[in-house]
N, C-alpha and C. Protein backbone atom coordinates (compact mmCIF):
# COMPACT_ATOMS: atom_id res chain seq x y z
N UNK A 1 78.63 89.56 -141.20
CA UNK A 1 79.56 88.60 -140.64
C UNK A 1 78.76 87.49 -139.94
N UNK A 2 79.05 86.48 -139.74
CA UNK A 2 78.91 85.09 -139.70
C UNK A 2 79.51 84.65 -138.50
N UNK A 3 78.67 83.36 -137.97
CA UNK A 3 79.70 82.65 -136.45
C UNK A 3 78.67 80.97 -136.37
N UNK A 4 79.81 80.58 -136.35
CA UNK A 4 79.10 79.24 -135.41
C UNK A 4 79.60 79.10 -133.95
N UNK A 5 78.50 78.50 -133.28
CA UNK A 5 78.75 78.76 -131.65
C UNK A 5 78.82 76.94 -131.39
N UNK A 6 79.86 77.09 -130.79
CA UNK A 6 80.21 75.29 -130.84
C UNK A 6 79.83 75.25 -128.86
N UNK A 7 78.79 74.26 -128.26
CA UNK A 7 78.49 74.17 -127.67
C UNK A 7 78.37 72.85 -127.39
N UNK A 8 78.92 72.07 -125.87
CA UNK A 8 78.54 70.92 -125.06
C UNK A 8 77.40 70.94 -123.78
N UNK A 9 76.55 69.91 -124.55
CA UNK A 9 75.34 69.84 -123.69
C UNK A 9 75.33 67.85 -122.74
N UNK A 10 75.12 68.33 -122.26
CA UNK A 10 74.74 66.13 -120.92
C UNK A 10 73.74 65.48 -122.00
N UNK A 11 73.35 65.79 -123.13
CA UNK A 11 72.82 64.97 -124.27
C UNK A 11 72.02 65.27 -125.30
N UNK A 12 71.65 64.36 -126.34
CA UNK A 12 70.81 65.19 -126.95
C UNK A 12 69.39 65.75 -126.65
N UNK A 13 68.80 64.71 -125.81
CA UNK A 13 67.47 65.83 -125.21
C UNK A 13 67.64 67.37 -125.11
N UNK A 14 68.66 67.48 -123.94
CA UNK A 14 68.92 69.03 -123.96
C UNK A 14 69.60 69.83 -124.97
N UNK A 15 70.32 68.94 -126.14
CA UNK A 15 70.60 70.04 -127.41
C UNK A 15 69.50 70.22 -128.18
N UNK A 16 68.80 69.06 -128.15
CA UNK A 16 67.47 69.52 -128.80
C UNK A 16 66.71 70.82 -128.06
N UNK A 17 66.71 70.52 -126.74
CA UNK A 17 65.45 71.23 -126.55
C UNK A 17 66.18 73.11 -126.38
N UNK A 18 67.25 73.31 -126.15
CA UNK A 18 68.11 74.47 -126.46
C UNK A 18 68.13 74.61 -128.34
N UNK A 19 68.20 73.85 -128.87
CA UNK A 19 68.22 74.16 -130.41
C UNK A 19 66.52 74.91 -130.90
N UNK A 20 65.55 74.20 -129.99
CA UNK A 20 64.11 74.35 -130.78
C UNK A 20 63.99 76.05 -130.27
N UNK A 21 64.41 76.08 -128.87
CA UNK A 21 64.07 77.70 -128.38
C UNK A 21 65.06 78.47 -128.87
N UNK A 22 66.25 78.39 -129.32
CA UNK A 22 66.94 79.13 -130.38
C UNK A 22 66.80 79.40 -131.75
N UNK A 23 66.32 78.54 -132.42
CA UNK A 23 65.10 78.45 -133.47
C UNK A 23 64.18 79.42 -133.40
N UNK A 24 63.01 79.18 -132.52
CA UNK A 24 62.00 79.64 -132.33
C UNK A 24 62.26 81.52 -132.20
N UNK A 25 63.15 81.62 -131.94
CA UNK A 25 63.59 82.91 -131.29
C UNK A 25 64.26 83.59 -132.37
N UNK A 26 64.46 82.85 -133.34
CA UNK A 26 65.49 83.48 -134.54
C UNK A 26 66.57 83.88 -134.06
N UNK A 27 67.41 83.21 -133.42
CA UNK A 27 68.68 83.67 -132.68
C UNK A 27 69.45 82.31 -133.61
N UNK A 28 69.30 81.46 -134.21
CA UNK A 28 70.13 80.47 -135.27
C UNK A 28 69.17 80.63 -136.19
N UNK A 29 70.20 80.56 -137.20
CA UNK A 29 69.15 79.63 -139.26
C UNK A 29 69.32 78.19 -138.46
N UNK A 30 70.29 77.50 -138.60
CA UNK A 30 70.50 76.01 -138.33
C UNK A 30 71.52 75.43 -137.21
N UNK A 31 71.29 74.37 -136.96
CA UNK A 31 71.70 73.77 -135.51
C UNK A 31 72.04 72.47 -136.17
N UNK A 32 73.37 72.16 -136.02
CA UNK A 32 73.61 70.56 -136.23
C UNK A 32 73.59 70.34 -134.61
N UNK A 33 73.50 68.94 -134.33
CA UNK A 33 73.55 68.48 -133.25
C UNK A 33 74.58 66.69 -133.48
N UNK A 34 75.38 66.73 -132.71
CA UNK A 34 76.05 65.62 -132.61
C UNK A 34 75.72 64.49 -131.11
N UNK A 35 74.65 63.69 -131.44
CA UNK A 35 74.30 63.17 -129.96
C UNK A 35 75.32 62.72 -129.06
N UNK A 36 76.37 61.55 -129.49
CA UNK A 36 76.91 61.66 -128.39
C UNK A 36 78.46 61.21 -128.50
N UNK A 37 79.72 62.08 -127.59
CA UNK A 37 80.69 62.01 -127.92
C UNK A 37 81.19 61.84 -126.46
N UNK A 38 82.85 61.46 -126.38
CA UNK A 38 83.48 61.11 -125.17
C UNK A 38 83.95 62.58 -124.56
N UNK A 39 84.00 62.69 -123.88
CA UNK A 39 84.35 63.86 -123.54
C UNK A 39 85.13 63.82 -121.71
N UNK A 40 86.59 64.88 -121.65
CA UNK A 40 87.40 64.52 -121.04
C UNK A 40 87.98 65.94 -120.45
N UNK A 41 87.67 66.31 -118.93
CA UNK A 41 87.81 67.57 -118.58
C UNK A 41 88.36 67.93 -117.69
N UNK A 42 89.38 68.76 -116.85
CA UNK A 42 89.61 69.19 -115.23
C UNK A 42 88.05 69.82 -114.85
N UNK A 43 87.64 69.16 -113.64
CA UNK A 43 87.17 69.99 -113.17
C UNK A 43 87.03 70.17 -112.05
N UNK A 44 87.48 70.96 -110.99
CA UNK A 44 87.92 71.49 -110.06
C UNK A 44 88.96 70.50 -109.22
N UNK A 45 89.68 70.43 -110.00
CA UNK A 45 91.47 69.42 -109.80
C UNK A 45 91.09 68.53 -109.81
N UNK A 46 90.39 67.83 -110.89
CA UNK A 46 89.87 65.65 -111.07
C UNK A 46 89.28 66.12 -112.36
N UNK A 47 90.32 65.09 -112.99
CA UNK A 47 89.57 64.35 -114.55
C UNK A 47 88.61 64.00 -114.32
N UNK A 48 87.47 64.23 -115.14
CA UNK A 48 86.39 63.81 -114.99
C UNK A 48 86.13 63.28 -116.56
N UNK A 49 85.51 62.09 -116.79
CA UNK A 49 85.21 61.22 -117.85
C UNK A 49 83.86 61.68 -118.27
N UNK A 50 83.16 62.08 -119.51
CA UNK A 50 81.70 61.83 -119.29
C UNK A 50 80.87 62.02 -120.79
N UNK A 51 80.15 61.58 -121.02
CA UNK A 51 79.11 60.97 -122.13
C UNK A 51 78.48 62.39 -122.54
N UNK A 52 78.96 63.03 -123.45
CA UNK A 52 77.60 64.86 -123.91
C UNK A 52 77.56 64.95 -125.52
N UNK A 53 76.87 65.41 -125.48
CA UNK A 53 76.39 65.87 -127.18
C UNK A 53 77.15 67.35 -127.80
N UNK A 54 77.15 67.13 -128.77
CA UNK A 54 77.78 68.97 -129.53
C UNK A 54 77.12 69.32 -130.21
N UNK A 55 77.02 70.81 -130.04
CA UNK A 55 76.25 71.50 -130.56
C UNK A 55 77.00 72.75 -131.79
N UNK A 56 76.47 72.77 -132.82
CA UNK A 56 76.79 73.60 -133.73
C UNK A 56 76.53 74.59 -134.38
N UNK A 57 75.95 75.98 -133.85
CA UNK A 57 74.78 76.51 -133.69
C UNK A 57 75.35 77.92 -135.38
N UNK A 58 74.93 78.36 -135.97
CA UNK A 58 75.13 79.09 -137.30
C UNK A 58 74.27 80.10 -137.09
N UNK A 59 74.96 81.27 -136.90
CA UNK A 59 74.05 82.61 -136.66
C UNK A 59 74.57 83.88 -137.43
N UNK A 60 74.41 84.65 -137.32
CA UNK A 60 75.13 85.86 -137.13
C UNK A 60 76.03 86.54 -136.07
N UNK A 61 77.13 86.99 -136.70
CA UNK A 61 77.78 87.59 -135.46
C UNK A 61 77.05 87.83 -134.26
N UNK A 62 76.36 89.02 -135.19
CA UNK A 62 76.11 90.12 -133.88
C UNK A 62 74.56 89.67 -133.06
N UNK A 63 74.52 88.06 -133.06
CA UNK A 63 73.40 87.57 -132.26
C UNK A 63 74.36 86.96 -131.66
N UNK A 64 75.68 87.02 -131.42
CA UNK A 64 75.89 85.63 -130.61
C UNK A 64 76.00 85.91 -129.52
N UNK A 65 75.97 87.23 -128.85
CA UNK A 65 76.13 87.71 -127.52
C UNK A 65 74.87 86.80 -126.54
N UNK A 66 73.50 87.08 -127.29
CA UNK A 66 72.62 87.08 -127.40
C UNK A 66 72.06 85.12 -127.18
N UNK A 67 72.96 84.96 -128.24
CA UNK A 67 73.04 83.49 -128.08
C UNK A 67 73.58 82.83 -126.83
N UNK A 68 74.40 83.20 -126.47
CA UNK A 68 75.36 82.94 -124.89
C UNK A 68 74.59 83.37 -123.65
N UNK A 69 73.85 84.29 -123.59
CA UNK A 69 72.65 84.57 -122.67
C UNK A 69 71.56 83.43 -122.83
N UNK A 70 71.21 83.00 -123.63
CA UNK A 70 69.87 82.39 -123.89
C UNK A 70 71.03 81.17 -123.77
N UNK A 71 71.83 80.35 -124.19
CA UNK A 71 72.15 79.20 -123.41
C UNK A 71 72.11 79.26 -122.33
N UNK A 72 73.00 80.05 -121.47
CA UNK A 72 73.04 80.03 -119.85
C UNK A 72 72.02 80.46 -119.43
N UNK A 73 71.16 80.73 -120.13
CA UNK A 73 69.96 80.48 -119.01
C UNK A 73 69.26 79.10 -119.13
N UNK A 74 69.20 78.34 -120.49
CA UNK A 74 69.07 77.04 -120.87
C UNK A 74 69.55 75.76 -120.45
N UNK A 75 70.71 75.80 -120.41
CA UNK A 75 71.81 74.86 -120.15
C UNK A 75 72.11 74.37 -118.47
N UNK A 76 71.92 72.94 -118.41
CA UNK A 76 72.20 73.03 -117.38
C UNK A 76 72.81 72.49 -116.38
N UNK A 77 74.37 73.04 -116.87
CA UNK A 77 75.85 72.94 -116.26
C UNK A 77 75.83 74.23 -115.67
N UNK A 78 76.79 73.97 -114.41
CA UNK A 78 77.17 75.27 -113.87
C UNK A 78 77.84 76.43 -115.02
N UNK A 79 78.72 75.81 -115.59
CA UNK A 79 79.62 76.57 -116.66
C UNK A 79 79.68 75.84 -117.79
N UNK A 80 78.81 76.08 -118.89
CA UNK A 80 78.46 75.79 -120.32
C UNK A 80 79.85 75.89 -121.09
N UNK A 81 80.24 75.17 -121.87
CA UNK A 81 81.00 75.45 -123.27
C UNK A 81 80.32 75.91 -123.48
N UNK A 82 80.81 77.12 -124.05
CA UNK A 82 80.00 77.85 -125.28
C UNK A 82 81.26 78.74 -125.92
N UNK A 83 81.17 78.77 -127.49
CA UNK A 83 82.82 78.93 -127.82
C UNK A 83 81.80 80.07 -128.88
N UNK A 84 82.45 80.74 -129.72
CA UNK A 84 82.28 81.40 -131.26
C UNK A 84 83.66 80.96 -132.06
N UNK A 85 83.16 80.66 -133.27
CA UNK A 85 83.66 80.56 -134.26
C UNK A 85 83.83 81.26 -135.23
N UNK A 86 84.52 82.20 -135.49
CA UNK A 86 84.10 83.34 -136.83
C UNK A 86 84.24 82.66 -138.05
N UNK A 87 83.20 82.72 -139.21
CA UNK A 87 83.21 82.09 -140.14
C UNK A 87 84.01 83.31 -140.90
N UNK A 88 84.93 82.93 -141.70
CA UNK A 88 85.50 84.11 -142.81
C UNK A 88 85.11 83.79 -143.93
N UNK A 89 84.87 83.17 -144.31
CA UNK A 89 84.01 82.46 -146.01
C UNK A 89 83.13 81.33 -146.18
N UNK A 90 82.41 81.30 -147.37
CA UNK A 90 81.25 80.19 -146.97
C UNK A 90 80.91 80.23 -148.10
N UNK A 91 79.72 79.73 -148.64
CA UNK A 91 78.58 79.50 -149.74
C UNK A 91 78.18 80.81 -149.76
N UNK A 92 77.72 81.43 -150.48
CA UNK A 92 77.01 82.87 -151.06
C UNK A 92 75.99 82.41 -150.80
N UNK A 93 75.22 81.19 -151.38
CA UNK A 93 74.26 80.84 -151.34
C UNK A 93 73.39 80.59 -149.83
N UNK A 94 74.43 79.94 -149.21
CA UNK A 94 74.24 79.26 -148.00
C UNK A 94 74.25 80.53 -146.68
N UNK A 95 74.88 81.38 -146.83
CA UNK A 95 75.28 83.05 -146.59
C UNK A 95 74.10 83.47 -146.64
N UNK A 96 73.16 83.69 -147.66
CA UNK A 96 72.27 84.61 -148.03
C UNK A 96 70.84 83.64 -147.61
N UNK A 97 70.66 82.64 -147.71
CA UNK A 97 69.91 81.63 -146.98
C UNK A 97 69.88 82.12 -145.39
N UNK A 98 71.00 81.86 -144.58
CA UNK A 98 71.20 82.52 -143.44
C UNK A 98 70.38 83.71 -143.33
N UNK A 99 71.11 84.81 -143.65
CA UNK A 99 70.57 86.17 -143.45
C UNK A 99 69.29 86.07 -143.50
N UNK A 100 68.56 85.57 -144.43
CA UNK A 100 66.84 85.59 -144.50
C UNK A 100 66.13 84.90 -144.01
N UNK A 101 66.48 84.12 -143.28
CA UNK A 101 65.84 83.67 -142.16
C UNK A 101 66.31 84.06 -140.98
N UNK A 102 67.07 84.90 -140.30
CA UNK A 102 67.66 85.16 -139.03
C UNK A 102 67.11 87.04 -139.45
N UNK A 103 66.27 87.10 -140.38
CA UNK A 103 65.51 88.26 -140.50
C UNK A 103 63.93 88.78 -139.57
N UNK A 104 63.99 89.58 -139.03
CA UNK A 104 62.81 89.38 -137.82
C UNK A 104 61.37 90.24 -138.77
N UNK A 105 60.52 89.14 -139.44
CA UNK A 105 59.52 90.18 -140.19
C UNK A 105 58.07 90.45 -139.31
């Protein structure tokens, strides 16, 4: 089973630099990154307006626990978006690509 972890970061510096140590770690195959979008939130009773990047992170399920630890320790908002997405179908190809690289040899 399959997940993308949809994540907001204060820009792309920091999705980059959270994408390279998730990488590095084999905790994602691939990371899209979206530099920069509007973004519109309560936070602690006031709209707040503000400029962040998205993150699109493609793993395996059963790393994403794993994945959510290693953002929050990365990330640095008090309280990270960090969502899962369960993928239910995909590319075979693109599927099996995944798996072999999120393989620890």
């Amino acid at each position: 089973m399959y997940s993308m972890v949809y994540i907001t970061t204060s820009g792309d510096l920091e999705s980059k630099k959270i994408a390279r140590k998730l990488l590095e770690e084999k905790l994602a195959a691939c990371i899209n990154i979206i530099p920069t979008i509007g973004s519109m939130y309560l936070w602690k009773g006031t709209i707040e307006e503000d400029s962040e990047s998205i993150m699109f992170i493609k793993t395996k399920s059963e790393l994403v626990v794993k994945v959510i630890k290693r953002v929050e320790q990365l990330h640095s908002y008090e309280i990270p978006c960090i969502l899962e997405i369960r993928v239910n179908n995909g590319s075979n190809n693109y599927l099996k690509w995944m798996k072999n690289e999120l393989e620890i040899k």
